[in-house]
N, C-alpha and C. Protein backbone atom coordinates (compact mmCIF):
# COMPACT_ATOMS: atom_id res chain seq x y z
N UNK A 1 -29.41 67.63 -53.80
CA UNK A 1 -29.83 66.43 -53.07
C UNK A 1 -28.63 65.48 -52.97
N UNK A 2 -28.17 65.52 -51.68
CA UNK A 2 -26.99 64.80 -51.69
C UNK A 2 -27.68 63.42 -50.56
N UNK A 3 -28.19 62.52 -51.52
CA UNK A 3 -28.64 60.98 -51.41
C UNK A 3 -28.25 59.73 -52.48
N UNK A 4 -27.68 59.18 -52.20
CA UNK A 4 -27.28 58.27 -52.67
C UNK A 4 -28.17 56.87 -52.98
N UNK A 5 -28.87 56.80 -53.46
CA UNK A 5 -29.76 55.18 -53.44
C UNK A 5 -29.22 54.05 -53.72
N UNK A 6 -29.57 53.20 -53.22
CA UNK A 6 -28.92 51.66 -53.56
C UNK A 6 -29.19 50.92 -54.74
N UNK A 7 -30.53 51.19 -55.09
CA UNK A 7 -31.17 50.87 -56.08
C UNK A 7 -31.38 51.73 -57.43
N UNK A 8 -31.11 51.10 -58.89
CA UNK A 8 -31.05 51.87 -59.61
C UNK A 8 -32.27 51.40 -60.21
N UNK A 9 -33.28 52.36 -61.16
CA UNK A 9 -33.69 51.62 -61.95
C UNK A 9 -33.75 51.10 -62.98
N UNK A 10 -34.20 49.97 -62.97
CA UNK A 10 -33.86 49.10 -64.21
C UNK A 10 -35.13 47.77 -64.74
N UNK A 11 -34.81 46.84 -64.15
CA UNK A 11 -36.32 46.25 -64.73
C UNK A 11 -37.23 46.30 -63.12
N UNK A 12 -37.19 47.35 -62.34
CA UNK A 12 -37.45 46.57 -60.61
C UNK A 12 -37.99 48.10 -60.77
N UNK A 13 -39.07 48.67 -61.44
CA UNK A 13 -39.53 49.93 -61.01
C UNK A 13 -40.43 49.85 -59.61
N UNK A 14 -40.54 48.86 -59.22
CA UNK A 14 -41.95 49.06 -57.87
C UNK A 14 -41.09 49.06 -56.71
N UNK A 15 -40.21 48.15 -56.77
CA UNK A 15 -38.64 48.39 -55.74
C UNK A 15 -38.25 49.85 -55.90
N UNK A 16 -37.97 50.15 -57.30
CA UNK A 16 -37.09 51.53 -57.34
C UNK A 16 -38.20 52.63 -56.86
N UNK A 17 -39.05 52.66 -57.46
CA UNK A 17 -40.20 53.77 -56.50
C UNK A 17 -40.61 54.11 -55.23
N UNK A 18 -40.45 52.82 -54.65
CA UNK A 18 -40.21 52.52 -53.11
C UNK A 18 -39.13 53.21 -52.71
N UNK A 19 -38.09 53.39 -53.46
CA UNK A 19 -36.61 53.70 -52.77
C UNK A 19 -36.88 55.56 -52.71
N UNK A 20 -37.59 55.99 -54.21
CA UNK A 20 -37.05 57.12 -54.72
C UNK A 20 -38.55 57.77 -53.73
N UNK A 21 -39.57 57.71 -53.94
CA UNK A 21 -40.30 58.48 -53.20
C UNK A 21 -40.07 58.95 -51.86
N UNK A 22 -39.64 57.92 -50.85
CA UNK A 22 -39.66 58.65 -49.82
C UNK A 22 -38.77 59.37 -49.48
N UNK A 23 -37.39 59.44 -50.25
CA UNK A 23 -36.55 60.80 -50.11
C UNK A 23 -37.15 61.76 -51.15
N UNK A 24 -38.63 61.58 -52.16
CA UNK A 24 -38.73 62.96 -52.55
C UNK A 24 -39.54 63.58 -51.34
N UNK A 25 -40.48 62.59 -50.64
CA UNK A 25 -41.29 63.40 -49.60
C UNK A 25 -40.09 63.64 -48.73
N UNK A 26 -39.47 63.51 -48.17
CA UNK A 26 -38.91 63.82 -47.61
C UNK A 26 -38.09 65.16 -47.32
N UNK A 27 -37.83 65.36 -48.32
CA UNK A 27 -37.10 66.91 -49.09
C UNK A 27 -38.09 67.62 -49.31
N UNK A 28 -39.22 67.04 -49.31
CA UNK A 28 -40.65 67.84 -49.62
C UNK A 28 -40.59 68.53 -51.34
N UNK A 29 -40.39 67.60 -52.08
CA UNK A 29 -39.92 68.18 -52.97
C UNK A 29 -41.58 67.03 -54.26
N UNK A 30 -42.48 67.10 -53.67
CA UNK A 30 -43.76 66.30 -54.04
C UNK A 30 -44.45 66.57 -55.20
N UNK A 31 -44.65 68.26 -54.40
CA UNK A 31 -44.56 68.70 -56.08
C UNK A 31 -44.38 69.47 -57.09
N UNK A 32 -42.99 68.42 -57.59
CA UNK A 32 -42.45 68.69 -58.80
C UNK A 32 -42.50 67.26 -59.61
N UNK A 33 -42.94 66.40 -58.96
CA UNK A 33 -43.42 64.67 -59.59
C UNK A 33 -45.11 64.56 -59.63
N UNK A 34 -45.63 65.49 -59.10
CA UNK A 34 -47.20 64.91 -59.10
C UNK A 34 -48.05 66.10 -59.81
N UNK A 35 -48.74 65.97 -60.11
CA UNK A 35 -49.79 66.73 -60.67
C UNK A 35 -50.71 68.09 -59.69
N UNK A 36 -50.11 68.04 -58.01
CA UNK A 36 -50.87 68.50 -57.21
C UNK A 36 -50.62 70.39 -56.84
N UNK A 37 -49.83 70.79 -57.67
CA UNK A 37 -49.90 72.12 -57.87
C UNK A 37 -49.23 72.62 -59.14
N UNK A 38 -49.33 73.53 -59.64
CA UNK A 38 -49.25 74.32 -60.83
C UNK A 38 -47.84 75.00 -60.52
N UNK A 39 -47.55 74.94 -61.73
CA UNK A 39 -45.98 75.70 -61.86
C UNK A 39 -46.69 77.35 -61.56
N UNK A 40 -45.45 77.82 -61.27
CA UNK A 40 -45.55 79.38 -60.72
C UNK A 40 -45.78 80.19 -61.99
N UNK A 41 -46.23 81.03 -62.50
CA UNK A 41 -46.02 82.23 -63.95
C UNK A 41 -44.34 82.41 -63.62
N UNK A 42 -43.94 82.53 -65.25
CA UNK A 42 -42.92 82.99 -65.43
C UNK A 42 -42.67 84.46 -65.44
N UNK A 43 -43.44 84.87 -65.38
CA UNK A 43 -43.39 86.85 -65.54
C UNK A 43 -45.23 87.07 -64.46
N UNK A 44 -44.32 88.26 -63.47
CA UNK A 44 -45.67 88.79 -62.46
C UNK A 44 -45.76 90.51 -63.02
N UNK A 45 -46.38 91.04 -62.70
CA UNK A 45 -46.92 91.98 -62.82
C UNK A 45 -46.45 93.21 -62.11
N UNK A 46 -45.74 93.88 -62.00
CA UNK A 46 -45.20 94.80 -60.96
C UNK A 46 -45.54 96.21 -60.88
N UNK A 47 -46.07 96.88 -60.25
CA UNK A 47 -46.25 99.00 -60.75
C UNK A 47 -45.34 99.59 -59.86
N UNK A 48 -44.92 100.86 -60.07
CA UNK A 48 -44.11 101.48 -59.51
C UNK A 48 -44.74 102.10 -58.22
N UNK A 49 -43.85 102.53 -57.22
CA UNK A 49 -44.48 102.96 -55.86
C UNK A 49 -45.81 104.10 -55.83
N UNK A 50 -45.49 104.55 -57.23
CA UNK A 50 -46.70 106.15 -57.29
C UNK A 50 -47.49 106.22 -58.42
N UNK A 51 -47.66 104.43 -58.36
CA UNK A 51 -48.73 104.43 -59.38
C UNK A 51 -48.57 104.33 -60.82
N UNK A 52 -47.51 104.38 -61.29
CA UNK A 52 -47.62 104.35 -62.52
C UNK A 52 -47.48 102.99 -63.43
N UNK A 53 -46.47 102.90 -64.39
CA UNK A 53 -47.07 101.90 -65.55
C UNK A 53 -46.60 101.09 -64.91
N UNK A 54 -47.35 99.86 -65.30
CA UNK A 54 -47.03 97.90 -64.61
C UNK A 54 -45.86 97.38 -65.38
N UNK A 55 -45.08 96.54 -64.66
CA UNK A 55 -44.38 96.32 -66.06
C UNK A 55 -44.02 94.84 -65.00
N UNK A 56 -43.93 94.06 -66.55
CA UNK A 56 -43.64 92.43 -66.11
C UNK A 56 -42.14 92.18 -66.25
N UNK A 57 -41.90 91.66 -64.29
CA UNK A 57 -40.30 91.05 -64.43
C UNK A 57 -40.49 89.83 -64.14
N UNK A 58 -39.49 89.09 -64.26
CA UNK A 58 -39.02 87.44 -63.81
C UNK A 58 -39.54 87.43 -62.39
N UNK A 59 -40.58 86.06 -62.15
CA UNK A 59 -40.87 85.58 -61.19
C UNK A 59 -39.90 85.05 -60.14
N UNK A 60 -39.67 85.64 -59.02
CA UNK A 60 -39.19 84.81 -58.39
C UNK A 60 -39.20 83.32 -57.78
N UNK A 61 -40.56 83.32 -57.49
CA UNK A 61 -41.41 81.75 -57.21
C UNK A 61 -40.70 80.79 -58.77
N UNK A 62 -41.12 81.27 -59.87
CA UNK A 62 -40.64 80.77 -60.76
C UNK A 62 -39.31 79.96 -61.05
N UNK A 63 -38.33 80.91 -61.32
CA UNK A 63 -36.90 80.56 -60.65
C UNK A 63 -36.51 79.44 -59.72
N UNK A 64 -36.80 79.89 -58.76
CA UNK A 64 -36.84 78.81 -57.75
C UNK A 64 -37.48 77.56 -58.03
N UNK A 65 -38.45 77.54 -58.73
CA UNK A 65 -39.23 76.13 -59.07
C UNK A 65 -38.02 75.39 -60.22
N UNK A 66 -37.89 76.48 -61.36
CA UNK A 66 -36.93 75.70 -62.42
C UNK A 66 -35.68 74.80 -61.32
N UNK A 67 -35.06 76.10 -61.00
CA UNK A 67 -33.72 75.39 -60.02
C UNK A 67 -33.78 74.22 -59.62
N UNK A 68 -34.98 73.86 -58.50
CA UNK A 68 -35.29 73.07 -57.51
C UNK A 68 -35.71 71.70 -58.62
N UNK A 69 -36.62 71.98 -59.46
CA UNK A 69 -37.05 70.69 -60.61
C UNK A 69 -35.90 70.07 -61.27
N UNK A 70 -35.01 71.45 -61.47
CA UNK A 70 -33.99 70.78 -62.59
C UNK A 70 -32.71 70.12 -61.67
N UNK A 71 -32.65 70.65 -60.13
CA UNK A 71 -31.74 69.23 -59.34
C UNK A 71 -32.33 68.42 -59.44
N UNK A 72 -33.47 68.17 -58.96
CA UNK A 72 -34.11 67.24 -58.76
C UNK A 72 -34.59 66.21 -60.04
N UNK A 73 -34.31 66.48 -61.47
CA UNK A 73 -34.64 65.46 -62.39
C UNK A 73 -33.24 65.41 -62.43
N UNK A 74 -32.29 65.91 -62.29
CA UNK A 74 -30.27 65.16 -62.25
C UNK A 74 -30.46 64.56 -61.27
N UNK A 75 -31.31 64.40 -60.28
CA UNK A 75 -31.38 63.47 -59.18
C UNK A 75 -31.88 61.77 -59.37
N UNK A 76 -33.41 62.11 -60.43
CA UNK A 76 -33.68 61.27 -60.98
C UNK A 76 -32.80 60.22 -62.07
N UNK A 77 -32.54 61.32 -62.58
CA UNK A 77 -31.62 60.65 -63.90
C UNK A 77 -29.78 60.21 -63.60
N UNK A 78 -29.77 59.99 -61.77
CA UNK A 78 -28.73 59.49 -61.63
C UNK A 78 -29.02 58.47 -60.96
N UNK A 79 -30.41 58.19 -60.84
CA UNK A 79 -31.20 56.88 -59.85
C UNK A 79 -31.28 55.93 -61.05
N UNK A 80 -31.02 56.44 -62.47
CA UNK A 80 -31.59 55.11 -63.33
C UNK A 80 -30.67 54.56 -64.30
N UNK A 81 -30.78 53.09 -64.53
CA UNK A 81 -29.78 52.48 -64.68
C UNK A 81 -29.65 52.80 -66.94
N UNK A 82 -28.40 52.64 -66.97
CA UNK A 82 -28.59 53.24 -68.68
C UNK A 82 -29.34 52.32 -69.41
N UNK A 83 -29.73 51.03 -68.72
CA UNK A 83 -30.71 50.33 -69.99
C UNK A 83 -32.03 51.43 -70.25
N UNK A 84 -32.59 51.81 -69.05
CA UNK A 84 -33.91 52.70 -69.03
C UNK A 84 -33.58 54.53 -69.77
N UNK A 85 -32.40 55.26 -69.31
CA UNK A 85 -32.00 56.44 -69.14
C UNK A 85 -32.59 56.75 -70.65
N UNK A 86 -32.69 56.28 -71.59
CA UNK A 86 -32.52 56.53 -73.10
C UNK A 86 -34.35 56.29 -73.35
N UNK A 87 -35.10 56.57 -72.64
CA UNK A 87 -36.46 56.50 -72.67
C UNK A 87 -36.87 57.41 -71.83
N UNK A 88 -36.28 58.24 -71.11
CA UNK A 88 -36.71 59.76 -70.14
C UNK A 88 -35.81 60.93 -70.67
N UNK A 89 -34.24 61.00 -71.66
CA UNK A 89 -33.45 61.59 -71.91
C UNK A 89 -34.24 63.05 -72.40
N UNK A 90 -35.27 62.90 -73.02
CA UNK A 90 -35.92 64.10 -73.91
C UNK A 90 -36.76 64.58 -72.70
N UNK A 91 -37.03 63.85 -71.74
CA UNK A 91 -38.13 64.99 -70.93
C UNK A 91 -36.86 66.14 -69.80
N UNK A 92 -37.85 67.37 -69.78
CA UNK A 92 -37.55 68.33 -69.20
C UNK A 92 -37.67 68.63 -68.09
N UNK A 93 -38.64 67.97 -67.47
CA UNK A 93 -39.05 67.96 -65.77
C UNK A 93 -39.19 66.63 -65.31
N UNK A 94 -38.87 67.13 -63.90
CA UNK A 94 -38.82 65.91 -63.31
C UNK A 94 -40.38 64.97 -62.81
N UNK A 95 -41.59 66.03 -62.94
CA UNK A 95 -42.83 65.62 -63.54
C UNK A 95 -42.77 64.39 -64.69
N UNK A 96 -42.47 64.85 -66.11
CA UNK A 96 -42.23 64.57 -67.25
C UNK A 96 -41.59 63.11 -66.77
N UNK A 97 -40.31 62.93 -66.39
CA UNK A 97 -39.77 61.71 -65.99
C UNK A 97 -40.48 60.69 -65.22
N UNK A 98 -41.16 60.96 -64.00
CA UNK A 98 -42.25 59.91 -63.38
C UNK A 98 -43.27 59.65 -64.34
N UNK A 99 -43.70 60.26 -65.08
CA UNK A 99 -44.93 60.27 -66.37
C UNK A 99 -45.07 59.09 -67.36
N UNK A 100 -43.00 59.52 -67.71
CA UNK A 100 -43.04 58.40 -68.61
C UNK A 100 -42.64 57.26 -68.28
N UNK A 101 -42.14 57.20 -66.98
CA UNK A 101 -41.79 55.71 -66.69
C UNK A 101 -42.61 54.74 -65.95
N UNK A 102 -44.18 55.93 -65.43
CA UNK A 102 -45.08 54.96 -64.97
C UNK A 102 -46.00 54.50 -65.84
N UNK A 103 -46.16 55.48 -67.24
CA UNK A 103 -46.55 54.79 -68.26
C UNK A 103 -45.56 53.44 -68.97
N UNK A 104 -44.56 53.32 -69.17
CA UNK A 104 -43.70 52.85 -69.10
C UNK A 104 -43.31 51.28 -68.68
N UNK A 105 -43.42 51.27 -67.27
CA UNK A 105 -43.64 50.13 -66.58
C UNK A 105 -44.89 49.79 -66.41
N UNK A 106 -45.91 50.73 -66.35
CA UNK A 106 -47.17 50.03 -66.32
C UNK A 106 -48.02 48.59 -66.81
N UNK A 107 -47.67 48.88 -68.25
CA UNK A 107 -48.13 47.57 -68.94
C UNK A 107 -46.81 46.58 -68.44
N UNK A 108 -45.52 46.86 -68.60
CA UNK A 108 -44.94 45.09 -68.55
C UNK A 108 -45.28 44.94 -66.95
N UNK A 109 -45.98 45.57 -66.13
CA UNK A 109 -46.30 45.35 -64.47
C UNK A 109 -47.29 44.33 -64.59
N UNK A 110 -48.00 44.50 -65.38
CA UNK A 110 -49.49 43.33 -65.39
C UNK A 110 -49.02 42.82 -65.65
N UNK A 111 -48.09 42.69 -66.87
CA UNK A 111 -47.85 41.54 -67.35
C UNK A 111 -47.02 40.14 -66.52
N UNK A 112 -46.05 40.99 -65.98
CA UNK A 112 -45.58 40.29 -64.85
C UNK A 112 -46.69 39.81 -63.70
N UNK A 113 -46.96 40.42 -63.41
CA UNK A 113 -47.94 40.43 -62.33
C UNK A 113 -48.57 38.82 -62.48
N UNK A 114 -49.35 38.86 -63.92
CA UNK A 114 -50.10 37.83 -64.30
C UNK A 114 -49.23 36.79 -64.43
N UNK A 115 -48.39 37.07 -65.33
CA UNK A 115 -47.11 35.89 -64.92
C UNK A 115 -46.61 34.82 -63.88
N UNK A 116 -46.60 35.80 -62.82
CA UNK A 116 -46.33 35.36 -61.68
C UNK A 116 -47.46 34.56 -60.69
N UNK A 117 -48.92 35.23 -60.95
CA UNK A 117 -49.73 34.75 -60.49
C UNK A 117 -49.78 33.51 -61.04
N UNK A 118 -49.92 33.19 -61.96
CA UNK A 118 -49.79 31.92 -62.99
C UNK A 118 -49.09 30.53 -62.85
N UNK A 119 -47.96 31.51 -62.45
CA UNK A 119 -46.70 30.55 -61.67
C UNK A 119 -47.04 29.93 -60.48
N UNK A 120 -47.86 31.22 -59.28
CA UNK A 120 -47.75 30.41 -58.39
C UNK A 120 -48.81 29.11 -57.97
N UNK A 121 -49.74 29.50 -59.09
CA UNK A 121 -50.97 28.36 -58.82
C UNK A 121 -50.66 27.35 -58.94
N UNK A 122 -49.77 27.49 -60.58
CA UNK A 122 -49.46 26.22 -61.25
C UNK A 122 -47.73 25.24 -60.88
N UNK A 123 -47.05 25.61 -59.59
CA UNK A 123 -46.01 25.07 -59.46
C UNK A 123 -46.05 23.47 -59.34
N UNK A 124 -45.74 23.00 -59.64
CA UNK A 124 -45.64 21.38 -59.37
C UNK A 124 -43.96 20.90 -58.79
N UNK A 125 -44.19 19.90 -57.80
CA UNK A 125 -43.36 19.34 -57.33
C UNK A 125 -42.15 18.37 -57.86
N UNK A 126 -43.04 17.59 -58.93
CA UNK A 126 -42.20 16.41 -59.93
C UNK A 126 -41.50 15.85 -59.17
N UNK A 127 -39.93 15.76 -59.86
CA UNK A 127 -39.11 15.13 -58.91
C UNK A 127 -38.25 16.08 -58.36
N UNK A 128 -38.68 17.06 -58.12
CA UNK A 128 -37.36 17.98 -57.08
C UNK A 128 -37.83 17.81 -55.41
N UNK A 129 -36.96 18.08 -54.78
CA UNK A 129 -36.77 17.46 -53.42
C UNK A 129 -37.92 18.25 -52.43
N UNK A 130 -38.82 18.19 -51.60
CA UNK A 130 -39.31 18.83 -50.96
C UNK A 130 -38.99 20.37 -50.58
N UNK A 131 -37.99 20.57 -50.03
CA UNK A 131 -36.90 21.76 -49.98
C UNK A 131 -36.62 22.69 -50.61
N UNK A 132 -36.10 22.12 -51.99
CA UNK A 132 -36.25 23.14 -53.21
C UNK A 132 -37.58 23.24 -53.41
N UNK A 133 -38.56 22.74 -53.80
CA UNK A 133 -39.91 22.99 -53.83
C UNK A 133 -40.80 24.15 -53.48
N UNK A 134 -40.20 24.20 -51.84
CA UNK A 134 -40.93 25.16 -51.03
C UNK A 134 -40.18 26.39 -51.47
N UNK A 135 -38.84 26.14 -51.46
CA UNK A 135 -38.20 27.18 -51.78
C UNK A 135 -38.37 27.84 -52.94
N UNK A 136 -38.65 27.20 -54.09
CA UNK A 136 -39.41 27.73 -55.36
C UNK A 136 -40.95 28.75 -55.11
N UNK A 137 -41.81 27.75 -54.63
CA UNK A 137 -42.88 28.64 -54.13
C UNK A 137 -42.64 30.21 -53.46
N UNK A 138 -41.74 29.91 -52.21
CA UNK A 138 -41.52 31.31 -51.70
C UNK A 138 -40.81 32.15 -52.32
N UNK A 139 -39.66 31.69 -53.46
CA UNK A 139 -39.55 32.53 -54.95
C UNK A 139 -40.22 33.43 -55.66
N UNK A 140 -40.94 32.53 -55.95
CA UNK A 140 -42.28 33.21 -56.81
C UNK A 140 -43.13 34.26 -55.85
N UNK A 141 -43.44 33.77 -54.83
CA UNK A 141 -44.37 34.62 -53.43
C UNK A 141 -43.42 35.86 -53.49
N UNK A 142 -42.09 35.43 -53.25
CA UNK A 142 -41.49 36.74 -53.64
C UNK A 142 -41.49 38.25 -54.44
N UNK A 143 -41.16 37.32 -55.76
CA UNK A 143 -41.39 38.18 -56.42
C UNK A 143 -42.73 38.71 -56.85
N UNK A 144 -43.39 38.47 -56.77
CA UNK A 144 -44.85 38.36 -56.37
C UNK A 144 -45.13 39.71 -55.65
N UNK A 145 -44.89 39.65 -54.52
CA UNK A 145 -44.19 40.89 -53.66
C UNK A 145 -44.09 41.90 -54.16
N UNK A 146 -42.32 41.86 -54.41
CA UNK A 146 -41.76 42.82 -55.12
C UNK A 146 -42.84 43.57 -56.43
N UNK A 147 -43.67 42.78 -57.21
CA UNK A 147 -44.74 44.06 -57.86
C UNK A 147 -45.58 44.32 -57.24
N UNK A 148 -45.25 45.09 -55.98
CA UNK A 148 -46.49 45.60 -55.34
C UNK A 148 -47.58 44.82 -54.65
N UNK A 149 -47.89 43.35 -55.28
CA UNK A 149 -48.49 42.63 -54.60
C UNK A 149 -49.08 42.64 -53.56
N UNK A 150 -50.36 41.84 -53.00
CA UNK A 150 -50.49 41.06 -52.00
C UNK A 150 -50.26 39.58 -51.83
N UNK A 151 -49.09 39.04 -51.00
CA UNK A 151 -49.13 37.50 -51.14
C UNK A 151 -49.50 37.26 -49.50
N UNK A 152 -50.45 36.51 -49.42
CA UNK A 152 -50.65 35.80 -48.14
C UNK A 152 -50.20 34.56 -47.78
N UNK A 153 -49.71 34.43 -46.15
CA UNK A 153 -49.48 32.76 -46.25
C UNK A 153 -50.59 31.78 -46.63
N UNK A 154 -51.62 32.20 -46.71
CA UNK A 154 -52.75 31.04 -47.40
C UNK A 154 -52.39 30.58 -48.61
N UNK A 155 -51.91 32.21 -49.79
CA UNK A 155 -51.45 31.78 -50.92
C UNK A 155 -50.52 30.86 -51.09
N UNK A 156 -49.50 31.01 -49.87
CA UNK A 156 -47.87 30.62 -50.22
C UNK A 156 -48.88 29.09 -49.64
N UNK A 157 -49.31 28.72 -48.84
CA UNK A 157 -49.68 27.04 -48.17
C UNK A 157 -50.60 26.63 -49.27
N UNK A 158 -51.74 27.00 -50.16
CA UNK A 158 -52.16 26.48 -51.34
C UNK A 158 -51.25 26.22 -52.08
N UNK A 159 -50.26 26.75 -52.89
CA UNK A 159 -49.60 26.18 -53.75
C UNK A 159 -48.98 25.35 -53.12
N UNK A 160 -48.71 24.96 -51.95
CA UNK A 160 -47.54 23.85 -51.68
C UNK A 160 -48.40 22.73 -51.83
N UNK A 161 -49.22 22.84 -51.27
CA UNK A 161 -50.80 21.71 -51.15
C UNK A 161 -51.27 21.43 -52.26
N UNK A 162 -51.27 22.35 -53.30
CA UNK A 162 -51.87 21.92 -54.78
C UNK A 162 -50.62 21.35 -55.19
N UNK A 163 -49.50 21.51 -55.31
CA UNK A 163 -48.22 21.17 -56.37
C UNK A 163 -47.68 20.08 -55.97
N UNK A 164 -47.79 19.40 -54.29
CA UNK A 164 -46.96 18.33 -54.31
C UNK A 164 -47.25 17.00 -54.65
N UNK A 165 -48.55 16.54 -55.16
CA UNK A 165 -48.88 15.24 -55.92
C UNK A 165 -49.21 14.62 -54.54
N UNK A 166 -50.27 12.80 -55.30
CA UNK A 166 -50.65 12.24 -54.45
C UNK A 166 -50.01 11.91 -53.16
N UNK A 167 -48.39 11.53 -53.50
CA UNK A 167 -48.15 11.09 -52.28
C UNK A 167 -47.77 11.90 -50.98
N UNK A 168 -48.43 13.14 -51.51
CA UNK A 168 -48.45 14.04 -50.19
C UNK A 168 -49.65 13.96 -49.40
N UNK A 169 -51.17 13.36 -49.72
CA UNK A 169 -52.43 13.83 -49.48
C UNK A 169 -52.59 13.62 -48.07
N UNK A 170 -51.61 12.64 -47.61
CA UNK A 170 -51.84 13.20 -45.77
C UNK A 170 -51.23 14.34 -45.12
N UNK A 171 -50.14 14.79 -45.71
CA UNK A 171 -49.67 16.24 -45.16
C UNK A 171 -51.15 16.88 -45.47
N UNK A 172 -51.51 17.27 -47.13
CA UNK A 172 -52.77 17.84 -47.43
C UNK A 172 -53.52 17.62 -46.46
N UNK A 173 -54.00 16.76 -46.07
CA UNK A 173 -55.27 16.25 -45.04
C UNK A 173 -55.10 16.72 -43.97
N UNK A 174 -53.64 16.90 -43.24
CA UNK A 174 -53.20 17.26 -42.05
C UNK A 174 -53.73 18.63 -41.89
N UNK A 175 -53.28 19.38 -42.78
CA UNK A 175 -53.14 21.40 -43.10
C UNK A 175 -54.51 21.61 -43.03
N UNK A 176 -55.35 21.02 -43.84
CA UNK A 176 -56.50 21.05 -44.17
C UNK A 176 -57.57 21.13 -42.68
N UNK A 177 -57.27 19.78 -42.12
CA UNK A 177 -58.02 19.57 -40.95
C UNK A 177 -57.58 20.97 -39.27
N UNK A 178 -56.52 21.62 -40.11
CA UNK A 178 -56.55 22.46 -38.80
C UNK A 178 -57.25 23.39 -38.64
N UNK A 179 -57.47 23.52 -37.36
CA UNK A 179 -58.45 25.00 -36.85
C UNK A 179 -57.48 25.91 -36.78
N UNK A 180 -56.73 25.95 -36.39
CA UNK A 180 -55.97 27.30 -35.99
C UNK A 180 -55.21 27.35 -37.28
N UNK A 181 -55.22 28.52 -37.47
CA UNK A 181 -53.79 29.19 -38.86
C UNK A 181 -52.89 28.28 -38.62
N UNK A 182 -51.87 28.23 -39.57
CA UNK A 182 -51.15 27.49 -40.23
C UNK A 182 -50.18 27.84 -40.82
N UNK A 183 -48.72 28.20 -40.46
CA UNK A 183 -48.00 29.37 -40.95
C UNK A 183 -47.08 28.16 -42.00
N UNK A 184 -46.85 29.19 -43.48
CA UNK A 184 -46.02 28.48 -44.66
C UNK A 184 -44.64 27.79 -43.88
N UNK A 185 -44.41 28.06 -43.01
CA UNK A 185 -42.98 27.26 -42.22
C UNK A 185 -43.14 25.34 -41.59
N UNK A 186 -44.60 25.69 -40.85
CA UNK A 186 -45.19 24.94 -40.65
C UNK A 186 -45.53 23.94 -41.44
N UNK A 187 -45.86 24.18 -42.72
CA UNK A 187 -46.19 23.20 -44.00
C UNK A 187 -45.01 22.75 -44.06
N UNK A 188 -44.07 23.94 -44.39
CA UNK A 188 -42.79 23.29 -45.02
C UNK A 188 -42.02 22.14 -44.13
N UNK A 189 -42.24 22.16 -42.90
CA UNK A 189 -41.92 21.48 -41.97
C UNK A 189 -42.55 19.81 -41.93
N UNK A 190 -43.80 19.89 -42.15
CA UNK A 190 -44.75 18.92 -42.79
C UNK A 190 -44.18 17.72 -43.72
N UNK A 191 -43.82 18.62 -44.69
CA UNK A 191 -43.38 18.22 -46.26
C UNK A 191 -42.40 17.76 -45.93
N UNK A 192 -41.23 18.09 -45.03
CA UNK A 192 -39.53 17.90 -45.03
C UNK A 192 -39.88 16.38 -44.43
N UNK A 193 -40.31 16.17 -43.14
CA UNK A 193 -40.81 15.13 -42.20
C UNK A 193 -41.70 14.09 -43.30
N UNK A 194 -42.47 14.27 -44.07
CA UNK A 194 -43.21 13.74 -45.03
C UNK A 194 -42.38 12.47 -45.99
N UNK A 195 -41.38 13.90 -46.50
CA UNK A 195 -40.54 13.43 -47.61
C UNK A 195 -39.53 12.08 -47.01
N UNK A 196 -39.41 12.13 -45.57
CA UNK A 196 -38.21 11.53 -44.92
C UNK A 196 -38.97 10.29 -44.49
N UNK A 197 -39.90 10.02 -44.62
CA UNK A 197 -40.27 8.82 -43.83
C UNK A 197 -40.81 8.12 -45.56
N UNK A 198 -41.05 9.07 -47.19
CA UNK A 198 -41.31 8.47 -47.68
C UNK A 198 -39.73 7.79 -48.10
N UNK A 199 -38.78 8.38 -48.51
CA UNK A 199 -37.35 7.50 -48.44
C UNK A 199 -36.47 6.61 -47.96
């Protein structure tokens, strides 16, 4: 597999999975990471042309599977960055490697996840400038993102609306009172105009 990825992994597994899957579908190489077919027997069954005794040689299907698995986990194990490498080093397939790193990332994923959700309810404005503000929010919406997420602009326009304090409540009132959608640019636009007439 001569592919190069941009992305290594490291603490960004939902980015890096994004990167690495679709050159495994791609190569059609699916499964040797998923659970959706069975390795080949290592020894088939063979008889001679006139009948006589069976005798078991090396699978060919077999072979070919080792080969193809074992580029393909040097493929893996050149996608990941050495903080992680020393937590897949003992597995043997490239099965084995997606296994342990989606167990792996799994739990610190919620954890983040919740993190972030947390963040974005609770951002407050204080004294940083309108600007940075928004820009914080769409930070967080960000990364937010990046684990797989769903962030909507409703989400990203609630937190701006919850976090910027009283002396925003007519922008609030403004957003609030519209019928038509309301895109997070639009707010932010609000807030900038807001901030300038309060100075």
């Amino acid at each position: 597999m001569h592919f190069n990825l941009q992305v290594k992994l490291d603490n960004n597994y939902v980015q890096w999975k994004a990167h690495v899957f679709p050159v495994i579908r791609a190569f059609q190489l699916e499964d040797y990471v998923l659970d959706t077919k069975a390795i080949p027997s290592k020894f088939v069954e063979t008889g001679s042309a006139n009948g006589g005794d069976k005798q078991l040689v090396l699978n060919k299907k077999y072979v070919t599977w080792i080969r193809s698995n074992q580029l393909l986990l040097s493929w893996l194990f050149s996608a990941i960055s050495q903080n992680v490498i020393g937590q897949v080093t003992d597995c043997t397939s490239s099965r084995e490697v997606c296994r342990v790193l989606e167990q792996l990332f799994s739990q610190q994923s919620l954890a983040k996840v919740l993190q972030l959700k947390h963040q974005l309810q609770n951002i407050k404005k204080g004294t940083s400038s309108a600007a940075d503000f928004v820009l914080k929010v769409k930070t967080v919406g960000d990364s937010l993102k990046g684990t797989g997420q769903t962030v909507s602009d409703n989400d990203l326009i609630l937190s701006m609306l919850s976090g910027v304090g009283r002396d925003y409540d007519s922008v609030v009132s403004v957003v609030i009172s519209q019928r038509n959608n309301i895109s997070p640019q639009e707010v932010q636009y609000l807030l900038l105009n807001h901030e300038q007439r309060l100075a």
